[in-house]
Protein backbone atom coordinates (compact mmCIF):
# COMPACT_ATOMS: atom_id res chain seq x y z
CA UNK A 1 146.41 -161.85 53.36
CA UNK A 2 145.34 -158.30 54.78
CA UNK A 3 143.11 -157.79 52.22
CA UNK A 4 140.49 -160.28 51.04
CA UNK A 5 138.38 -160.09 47.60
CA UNK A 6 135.33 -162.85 47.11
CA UNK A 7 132.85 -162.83 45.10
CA UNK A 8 129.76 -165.55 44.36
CA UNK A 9 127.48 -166.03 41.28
CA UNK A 10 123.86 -166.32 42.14
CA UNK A 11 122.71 -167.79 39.20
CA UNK A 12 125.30 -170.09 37.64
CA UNK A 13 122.79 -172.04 35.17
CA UNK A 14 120.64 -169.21 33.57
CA UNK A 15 119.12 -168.50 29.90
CA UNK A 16 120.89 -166.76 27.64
CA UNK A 17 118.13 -163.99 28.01
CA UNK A 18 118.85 -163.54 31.76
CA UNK A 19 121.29 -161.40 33.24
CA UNK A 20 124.01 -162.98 35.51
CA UNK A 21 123.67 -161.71 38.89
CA UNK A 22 126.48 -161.54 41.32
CA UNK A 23 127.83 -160.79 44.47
CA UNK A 24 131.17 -158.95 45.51
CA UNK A 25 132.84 -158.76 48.90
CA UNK A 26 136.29 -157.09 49.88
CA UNK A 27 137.55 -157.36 53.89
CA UNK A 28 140.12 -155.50 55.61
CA UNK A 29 141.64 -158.15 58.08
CA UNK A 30 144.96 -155.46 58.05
CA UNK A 31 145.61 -153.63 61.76
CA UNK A 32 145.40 -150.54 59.77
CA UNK A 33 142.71 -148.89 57.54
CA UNK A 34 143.22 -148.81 53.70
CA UNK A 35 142.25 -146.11 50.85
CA UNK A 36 141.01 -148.23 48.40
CA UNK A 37 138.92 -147.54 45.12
CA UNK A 38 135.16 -147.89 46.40
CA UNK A 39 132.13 -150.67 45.58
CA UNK A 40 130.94 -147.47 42.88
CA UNK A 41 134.33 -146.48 41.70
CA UNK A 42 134.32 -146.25 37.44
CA UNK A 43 137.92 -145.98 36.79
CA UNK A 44 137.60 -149.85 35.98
CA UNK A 45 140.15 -151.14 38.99
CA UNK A 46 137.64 -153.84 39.84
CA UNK A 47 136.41 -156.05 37.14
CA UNK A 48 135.17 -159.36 36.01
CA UNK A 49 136.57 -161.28 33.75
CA UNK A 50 135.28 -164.18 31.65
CA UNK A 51 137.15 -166.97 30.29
CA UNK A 52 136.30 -170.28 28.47
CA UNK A 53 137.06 -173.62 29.68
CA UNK A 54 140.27 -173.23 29.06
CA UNK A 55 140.70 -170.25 30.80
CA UNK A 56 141.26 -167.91 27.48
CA UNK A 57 140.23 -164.50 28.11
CA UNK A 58 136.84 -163.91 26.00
CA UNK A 59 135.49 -160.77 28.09
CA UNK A 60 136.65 -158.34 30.58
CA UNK A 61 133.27 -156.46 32.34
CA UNK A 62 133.89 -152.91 34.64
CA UNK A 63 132.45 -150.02 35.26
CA UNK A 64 134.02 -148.79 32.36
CA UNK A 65 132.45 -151.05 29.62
CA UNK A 66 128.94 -150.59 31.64
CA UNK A 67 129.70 -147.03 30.43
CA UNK A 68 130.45 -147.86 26.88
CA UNK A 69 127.05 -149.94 26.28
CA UNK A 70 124.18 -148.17 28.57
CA UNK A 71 125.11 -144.16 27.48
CA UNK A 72 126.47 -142.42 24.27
CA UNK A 73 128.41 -139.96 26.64
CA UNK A 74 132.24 -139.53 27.01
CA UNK A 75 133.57 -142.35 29.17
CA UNK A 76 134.62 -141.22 33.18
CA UNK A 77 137.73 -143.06 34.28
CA UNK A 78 137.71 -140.61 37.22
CA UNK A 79 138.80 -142.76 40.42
CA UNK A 80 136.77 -142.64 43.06
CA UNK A 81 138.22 -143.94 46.87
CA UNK A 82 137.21 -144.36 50.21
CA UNK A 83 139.13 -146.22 53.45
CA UNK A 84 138.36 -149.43 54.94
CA UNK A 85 138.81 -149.64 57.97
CA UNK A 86 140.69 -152.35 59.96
CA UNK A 87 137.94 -155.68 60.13
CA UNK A 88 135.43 -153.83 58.06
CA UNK A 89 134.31 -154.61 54.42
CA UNK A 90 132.46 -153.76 51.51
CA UNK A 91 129.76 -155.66 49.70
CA UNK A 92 127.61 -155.13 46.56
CA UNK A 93 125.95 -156.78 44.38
CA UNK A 94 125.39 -156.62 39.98
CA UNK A 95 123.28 -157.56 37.37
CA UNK A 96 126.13 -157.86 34.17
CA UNK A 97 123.47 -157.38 31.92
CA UNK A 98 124.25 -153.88 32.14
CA UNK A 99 128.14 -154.09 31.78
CA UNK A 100 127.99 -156.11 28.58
CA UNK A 101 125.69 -157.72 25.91
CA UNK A 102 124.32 -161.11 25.92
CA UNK A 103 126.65 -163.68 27.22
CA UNK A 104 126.54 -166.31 24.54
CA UNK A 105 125.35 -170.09 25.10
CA UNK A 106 128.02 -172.53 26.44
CA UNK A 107 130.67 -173.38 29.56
CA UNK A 108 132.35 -170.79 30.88
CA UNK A 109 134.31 -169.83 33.71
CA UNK A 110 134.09 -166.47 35.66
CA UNK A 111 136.25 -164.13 38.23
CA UNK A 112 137.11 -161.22 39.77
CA UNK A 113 140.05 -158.70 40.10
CA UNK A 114 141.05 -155.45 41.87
CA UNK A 115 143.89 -153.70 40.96
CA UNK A 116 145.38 -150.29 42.60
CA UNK A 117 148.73 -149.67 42.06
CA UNK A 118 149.50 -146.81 44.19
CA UNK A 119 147.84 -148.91 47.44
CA UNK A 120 149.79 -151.93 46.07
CA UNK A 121 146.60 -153.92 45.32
CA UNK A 122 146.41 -156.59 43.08
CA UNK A 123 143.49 -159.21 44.18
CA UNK A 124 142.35 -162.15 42.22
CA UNK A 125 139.41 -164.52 42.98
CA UNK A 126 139.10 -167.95 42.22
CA UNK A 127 137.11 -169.14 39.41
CA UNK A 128 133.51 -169.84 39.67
CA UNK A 129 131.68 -172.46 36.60
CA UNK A 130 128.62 -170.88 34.77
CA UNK A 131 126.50 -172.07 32.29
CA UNK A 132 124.30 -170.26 29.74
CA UNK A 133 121.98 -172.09 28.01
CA UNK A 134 119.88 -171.76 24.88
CA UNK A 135 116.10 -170.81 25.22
CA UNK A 136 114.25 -170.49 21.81
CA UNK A 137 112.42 -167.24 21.72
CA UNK A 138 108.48 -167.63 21.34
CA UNK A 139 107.40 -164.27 21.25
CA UNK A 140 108.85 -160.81 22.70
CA UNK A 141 106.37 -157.74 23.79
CA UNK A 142 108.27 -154.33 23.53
CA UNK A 143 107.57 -151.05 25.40
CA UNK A 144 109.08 -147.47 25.02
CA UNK A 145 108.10 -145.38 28.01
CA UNK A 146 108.96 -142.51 29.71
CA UNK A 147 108.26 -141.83 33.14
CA UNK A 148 111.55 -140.14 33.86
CA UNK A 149 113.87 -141.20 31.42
CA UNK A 150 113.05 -143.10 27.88
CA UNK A 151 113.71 -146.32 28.76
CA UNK A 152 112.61 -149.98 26.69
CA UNK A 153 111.06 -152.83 28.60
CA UNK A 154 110.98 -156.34 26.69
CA UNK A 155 109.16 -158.88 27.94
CA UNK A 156 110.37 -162.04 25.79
CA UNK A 157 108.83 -165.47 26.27
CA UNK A 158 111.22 -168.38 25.91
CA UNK A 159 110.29 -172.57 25.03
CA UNK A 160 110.86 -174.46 27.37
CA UNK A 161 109.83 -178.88 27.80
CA UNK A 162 107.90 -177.54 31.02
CA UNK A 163 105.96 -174.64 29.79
CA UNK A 164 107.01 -170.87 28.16
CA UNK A 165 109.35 -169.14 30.45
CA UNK A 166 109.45 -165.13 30.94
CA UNK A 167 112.10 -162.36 31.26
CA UNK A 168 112.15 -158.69 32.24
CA UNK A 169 114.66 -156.68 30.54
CA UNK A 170 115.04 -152.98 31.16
CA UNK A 171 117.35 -150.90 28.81
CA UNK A 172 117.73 -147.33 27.32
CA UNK A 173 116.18 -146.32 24.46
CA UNK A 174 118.87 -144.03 23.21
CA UNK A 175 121.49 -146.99 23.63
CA UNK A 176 120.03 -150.51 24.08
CA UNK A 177 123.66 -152.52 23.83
CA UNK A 178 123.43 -153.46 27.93
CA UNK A 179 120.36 -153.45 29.83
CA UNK A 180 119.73 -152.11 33.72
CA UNK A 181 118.49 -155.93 34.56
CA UNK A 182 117.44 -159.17 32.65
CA UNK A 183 115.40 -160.98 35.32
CA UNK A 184 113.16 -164.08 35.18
CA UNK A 185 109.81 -163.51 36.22
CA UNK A 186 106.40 -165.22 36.14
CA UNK A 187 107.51 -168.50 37.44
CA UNK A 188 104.76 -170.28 38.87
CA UNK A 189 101.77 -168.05 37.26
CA UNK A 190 100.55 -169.86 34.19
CA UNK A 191 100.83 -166.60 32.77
CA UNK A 192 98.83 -166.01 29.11
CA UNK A 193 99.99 -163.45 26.87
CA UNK A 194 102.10 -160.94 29.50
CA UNK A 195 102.35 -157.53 28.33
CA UNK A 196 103.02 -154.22 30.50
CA UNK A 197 101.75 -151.35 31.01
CA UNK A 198 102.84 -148.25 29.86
CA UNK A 199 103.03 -144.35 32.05
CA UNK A 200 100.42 -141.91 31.57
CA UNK A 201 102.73 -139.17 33.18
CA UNK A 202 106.45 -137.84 33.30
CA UNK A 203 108.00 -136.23 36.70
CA UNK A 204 111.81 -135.34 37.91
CA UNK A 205 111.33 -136.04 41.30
CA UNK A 206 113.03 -139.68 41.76
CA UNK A 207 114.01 -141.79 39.28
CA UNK A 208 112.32 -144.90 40.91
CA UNK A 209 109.06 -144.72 38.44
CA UNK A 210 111.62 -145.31 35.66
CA UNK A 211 112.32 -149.20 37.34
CA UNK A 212 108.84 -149.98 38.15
CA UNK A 213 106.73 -151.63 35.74
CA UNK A 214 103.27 -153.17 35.70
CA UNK A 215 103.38 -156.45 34.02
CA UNK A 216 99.65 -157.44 33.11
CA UNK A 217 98.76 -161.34 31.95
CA UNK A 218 95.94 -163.26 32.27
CA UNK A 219 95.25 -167.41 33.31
CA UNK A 220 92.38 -169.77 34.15
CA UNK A 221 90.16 -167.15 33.29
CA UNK A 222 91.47 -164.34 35.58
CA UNK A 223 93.13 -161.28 35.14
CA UNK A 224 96.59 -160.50 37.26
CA UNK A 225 99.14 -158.17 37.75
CA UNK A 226 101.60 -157.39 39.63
CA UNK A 227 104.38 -154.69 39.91
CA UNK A 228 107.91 -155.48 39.32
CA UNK A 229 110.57 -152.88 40.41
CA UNK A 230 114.02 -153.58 39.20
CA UNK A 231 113.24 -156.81 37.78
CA UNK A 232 111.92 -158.11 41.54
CA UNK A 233 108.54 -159.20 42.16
CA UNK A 234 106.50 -157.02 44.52
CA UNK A 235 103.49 -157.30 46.73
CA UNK A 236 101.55 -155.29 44.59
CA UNK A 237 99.51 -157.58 42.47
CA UNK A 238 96.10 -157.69 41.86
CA UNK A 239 93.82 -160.52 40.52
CA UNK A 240 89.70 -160.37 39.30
CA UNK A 241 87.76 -162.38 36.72
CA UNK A 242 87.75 -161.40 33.41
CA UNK A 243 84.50 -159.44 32.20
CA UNK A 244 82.39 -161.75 31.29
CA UNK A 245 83.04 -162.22 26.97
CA UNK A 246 85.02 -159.60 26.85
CA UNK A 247 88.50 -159.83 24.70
CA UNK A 248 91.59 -158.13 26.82
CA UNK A 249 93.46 -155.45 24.41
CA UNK A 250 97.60 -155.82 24.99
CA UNK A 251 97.25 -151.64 25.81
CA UNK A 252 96.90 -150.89 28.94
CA UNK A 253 98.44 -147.30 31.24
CA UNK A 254 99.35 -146.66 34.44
CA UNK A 255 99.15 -143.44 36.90
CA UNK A 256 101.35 -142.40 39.01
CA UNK A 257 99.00 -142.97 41.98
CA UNK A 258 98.65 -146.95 40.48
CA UNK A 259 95.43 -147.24 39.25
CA UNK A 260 95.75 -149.57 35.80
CA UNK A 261 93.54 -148.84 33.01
CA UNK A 262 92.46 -151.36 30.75
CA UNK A 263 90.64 -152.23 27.18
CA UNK A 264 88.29 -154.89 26.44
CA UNK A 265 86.39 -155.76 23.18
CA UNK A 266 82.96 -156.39 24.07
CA UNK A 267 80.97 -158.74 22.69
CA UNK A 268 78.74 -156.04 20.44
CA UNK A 269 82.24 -154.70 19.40
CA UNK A 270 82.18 -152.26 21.51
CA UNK A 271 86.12 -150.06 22.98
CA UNK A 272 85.51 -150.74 27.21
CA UNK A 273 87.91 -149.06 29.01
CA UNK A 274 88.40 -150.32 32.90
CA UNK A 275 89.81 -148.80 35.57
CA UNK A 276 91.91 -151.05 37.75
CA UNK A 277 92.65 -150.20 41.61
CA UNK A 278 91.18 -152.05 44.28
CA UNK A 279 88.21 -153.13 42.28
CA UNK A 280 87.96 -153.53 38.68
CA UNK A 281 85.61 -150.71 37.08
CA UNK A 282 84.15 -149.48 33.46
CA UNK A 283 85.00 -145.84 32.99
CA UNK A 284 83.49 -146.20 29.46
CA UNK A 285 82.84 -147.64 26.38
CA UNK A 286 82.86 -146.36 22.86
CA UNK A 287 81.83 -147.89 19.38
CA UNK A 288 85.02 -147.23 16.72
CA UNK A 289 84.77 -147.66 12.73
CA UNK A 290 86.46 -150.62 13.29
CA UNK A 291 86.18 -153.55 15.96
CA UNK A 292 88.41 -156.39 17.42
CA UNK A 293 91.15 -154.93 14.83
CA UNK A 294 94.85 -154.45 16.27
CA UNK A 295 94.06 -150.29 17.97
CA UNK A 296 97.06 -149.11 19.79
CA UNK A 297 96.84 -147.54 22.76
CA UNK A 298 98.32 -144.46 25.14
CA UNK A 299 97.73 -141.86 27.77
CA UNK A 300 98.69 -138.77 29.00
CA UNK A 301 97.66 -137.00 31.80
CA UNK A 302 94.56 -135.55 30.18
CA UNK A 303 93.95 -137.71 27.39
CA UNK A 304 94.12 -140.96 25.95
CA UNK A 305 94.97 -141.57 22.63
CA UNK A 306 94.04 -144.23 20.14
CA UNK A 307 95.37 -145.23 16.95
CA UNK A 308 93.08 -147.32 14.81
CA UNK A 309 93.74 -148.91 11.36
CA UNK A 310 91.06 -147.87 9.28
CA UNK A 311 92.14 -146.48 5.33
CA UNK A 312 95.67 -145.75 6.69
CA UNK A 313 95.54 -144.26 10.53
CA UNK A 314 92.38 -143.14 12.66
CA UNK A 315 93.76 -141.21 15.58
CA UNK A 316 91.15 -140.35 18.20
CA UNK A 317 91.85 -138.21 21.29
CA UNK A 318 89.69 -138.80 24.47
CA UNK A 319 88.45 -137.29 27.83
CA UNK A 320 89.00 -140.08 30.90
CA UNK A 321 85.25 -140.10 30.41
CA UNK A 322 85.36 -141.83 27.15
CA UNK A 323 84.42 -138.11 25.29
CA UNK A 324 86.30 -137.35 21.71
CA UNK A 325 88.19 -134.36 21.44
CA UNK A 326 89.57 -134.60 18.48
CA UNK A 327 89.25 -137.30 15.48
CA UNK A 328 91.82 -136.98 12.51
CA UNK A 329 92.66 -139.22 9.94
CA UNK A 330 96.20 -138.95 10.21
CA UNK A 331 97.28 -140.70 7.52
CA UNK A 332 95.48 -142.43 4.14
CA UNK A 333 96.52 -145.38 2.62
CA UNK A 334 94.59 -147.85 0.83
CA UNK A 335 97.83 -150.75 1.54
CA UNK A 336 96.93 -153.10 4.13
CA UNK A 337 98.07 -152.46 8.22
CA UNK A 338 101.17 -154.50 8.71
CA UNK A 339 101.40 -153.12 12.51
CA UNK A 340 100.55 -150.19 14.36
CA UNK A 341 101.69 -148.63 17.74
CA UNK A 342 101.41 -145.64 19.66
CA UNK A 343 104.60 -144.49 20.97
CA UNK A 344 104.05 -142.95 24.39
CA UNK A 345 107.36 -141.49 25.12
CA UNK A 346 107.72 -139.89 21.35
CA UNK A 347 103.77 -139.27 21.36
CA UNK A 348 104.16 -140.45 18.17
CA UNK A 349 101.96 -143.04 16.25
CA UNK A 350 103.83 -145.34 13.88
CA UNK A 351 102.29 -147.18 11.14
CA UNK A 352 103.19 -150.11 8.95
CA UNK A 353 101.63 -151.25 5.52
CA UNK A 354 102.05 -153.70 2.52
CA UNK A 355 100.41 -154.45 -0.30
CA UNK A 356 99.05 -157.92 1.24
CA UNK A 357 100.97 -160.75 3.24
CA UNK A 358 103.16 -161.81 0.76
CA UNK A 359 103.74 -158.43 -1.21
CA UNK A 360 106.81 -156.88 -1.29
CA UNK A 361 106.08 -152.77 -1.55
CA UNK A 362 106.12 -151.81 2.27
CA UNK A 363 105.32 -148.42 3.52
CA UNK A 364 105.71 -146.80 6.61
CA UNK A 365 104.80 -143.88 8.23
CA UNK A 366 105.36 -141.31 11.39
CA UNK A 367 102.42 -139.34 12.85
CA UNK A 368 104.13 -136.39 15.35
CA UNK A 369 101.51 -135.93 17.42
CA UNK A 370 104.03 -133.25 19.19
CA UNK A 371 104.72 -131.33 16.34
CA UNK A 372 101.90 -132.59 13.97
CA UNK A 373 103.52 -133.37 10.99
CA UNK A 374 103.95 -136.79 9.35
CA UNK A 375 106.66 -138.15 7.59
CA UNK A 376 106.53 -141.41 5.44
CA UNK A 377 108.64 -143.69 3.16
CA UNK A 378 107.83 -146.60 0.86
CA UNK A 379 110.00 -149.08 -0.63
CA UNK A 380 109.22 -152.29 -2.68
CA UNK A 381 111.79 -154.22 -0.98
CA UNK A 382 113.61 -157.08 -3.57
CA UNK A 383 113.96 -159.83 -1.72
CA UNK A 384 111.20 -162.71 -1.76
CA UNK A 385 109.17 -164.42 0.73
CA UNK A 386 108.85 -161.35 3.46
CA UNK A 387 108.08 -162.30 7.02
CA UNK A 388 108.87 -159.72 9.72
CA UNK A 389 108.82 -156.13 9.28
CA UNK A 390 109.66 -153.39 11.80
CA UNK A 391 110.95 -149.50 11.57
CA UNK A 392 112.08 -146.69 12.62
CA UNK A 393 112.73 -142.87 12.04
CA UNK A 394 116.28 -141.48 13.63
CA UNK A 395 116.90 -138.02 14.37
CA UNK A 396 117.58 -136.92 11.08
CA UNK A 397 113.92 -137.75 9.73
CA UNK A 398 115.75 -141.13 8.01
CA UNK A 399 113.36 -144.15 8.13
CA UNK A 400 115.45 -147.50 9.07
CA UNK A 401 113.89 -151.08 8.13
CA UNK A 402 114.60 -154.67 9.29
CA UNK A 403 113.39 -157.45 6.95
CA UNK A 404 113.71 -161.06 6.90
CA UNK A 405 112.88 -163.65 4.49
CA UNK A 406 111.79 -167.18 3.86
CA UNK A 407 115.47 -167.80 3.51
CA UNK A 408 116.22 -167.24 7.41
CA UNK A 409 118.09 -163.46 6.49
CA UNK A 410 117.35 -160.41 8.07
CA UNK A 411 118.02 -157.23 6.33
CA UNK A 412 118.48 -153.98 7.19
CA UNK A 413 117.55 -151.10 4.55
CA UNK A 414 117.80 -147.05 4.93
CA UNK A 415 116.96 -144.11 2.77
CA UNK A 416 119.92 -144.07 -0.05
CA UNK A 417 121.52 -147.10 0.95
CA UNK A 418 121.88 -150.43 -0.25
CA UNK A 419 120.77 -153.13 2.51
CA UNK A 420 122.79 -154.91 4.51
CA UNK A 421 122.53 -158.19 5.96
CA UNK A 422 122.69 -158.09 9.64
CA UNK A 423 121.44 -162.14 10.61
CA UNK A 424 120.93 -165.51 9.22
CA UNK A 425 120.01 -168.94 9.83
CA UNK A 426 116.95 -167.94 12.16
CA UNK A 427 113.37 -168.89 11.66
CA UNK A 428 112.33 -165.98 13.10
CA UNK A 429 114.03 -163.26 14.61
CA UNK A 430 111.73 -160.92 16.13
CA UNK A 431 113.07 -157.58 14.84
CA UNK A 432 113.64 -154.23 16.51
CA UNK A 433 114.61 -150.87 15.34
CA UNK A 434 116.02 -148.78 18.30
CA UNK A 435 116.83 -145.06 16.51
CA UNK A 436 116.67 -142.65 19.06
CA UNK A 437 120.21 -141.74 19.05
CA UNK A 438 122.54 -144.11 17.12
CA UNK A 439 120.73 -146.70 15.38
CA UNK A 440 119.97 -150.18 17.09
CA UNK A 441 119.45 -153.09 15.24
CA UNK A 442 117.41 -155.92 17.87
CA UNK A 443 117.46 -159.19 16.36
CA UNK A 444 117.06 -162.53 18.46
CA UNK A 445 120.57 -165.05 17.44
CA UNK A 446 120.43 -168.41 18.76
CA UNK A 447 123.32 -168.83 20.57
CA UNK A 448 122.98 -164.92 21.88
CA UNK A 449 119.36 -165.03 22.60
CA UNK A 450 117.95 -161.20 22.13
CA UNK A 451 119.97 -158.49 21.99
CA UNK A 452 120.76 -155.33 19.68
CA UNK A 453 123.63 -154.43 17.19
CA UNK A 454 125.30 -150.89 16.62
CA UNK A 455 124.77 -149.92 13.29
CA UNK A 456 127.71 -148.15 11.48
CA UNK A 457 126.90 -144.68 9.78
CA UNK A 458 129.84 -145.78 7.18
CA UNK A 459 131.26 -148.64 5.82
CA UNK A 460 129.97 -152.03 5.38
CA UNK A 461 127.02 -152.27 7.87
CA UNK A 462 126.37 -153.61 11.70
């Protein structure tokens, strides 16, 4: 045949956490050259398709759905060609963690097709076996940043019989449904407690910052990093002992030239920041009202802010020589801190309360640092036996909550609504509001590992 399509799956057996990463090739073995729709075309004549063991269509995955779950925009079917010429061919490769969601748990069987009707095209490969398997979440670390664009990075750590296992995921903030990669990293580290680092600036200049993150862990008593672009491990990675008794903060920034900075809890209870580059420095230390409590951490380029639970929020703004500039007490409450986190690429501080562990009147509260105002709502939600709690405030100023029980449900409640149940039969299921644009409900499902539901603005929920 003149024209030959193949295609290869790197990663046949892979968590259902981890995107599957393939490999596409078209040849031109014709004596003439051929217009064809290119490797980048997004009028969805090349595809892959999915299908169960017994070959039943469960999934088609293009350009066109990568579209549909990474941006909000109108769809472009435009088609976009380019010749082959005679013995020459084309070959890229994908991550389909950003044409679809999660691909569930079980035996499947996958291909690939081009069709062009005008060129009279119609190319089918063979089938290829995959395998997704389950991988109990353990814990998940999420970041929203915003070098360039306002992107997510989850780190989720996965059970496994020989040792925790870790993934990079990379999505949009604004529409989480498909991520840019799912990758597994880590392998081989003994890593402790991973987290990454957020951005302590924004530029236009490339978009490459927005793919690179710092992913900071510790093991054996030394602390590593190392820089990940794309998902890919890099050859920037750095390793030093641990301060002597100090206790590693999961906040930590990065600059645009590389240097990390880090927090430690000293053993007086003193805040230590270190800077990181080729040598592992104190820049300074600072005594807080508070000490080895959860304090949230961010940076700009002249400042770096704190958020510490003390009577509701604490927020302190510092000089990169440890000097307060301002110290507010952003927001009173005499409930106890449920969670706290400073949101870099909102520069806004979000709070969490409750009237103790096992209460049920929640409240929850916005600090604009932007704009400085504050918005807050409380609720006394009715259901019993509360475990995880987490929020968010869309566009409109409306708060959005996901709760679930002792009874393995997770609920989602909004201003004026009654809630809706979104999961079930989960012991835990790490939860995630998304509510940048649309609202995204994140929720880890057994058989689907971690990923996010749309939530409807009518009708009768997710």
């Amino acid at each position: 045949m003149p024209l030959k399509l193949d295609f290869a799956v790197e990663n046949p057996t892979l968590s259902a956490h981890e995107g599957l990463r393939v490999g596409c090739r078209l040849r031109n073995d014709d004596a003439e050259a051929r217009e064809l729709p290119s490797p980048y075309d997004r009028s969805g004549a090349f595809r892959i398709e999915l299908r169960d063991g017994g070959e039943r269509l469960l999934r088609t995955m293009s350009r066109l759905t990568r579209q549909a779950v990474m941006t909000g925009g109108r769809i472009d079917r435009s088609l976009s060609l380019d010749t082959l010429a005679p013995g020459q061919e084309w070959s890229w490769k994908m991550d389909l963690a950003s044409f679809a969601g999660p691909i569930p748990a079980g035996d499947f069987v996958l291909s690939a097709a081009l069709d062009y009707p005008p060129g009279s095209v119609s190319l089918q490969t063979g089938l290829q076996p995959i395998r997704v398997q389950r991988d109990p979440l353990a814990s998940i670390a999420a970041l929203r940043d915003n070098p360039v664009l306002d992107g997510l990075a989850l780190l989720i750590e996965t059970e496994r019989e020989g040792g925790p296992e870790y993934f990079l995921r990379h999505h949009n903030y604004a529409r989480p449904l498909g991520a840019w990669y799912s990758s597994r990293i880590l392998e081989g580290e003994n890593a402790e407690a991973p987290f990454c680092a957020s951005s302590n600036f924004r530029q236009t200049d490339s978009l490459d910052p927005f793919f690179q993150v710092w992913v900071i862990w510790t093991s054996a008593g030394q602390l590593r990093a190392r820089r990940f672009d794309r998902g890919a491990a890099t050859d920037l990675f750095r390793s030093v002992p641990i301060p002597e008794g100090r206790t590693l903060l999961r906040s930590a920034f990065r600059t645009a030239s590389g240097e990390l900075f880090l927090f430690f809890w000293s053993p007086a209870g003193m805040l230590e920041c270190y800077r990181w580059d080729q040598r592992l420095e104190m820049a300074f230390q600072i005594r807080l009202r508070v000490s080895n409590a959860p304090v949230s951490i961010g940076a700009d380029e002249e400042f770096i802010h704190l958020a510490v639970p003390w009577r509701g929020i604490l927020y302190r703004r510092l000089s990169y020589s440890g000097r307060s500039r301002e110290v507010v007490h952003a927001y009173r409450s005499r409930l106890q801190p449920a969670s706290l986190t400073y949101d870099p690429a909102g520069r806004r501080i979000k709070g969490l309360f409750r009237d103790g562990p096992h209460g049920k009147i929640v409240r929850m509260a916005v600090v604009d640092l932007a704009r400085d105002v504050v918005a807050e709502w409380g609720i006394e939600v009715p259901l019993r036996g509360l475990r995880e709690l987490s929020f968010d405030q869309d566009r409109e100023g409306q708060f959005h909550l996901l709760a679930s029980t002792a009874a393995r449900k997770l609920y989602h409640f909004k201003e004026g609504a009654s809630p809706k149940l979104i999961a079930e039969g989960e012991d835990a299921f790490f939860p995630l509001v998304a509510a940048s644009g649309g609202v995204f409900l994140g929720c880890y499902r057994t058989n689907y590992g971690y990923g996010f539901l749309q939530a409807k603005k009518r009708g009768a929920g997710p």
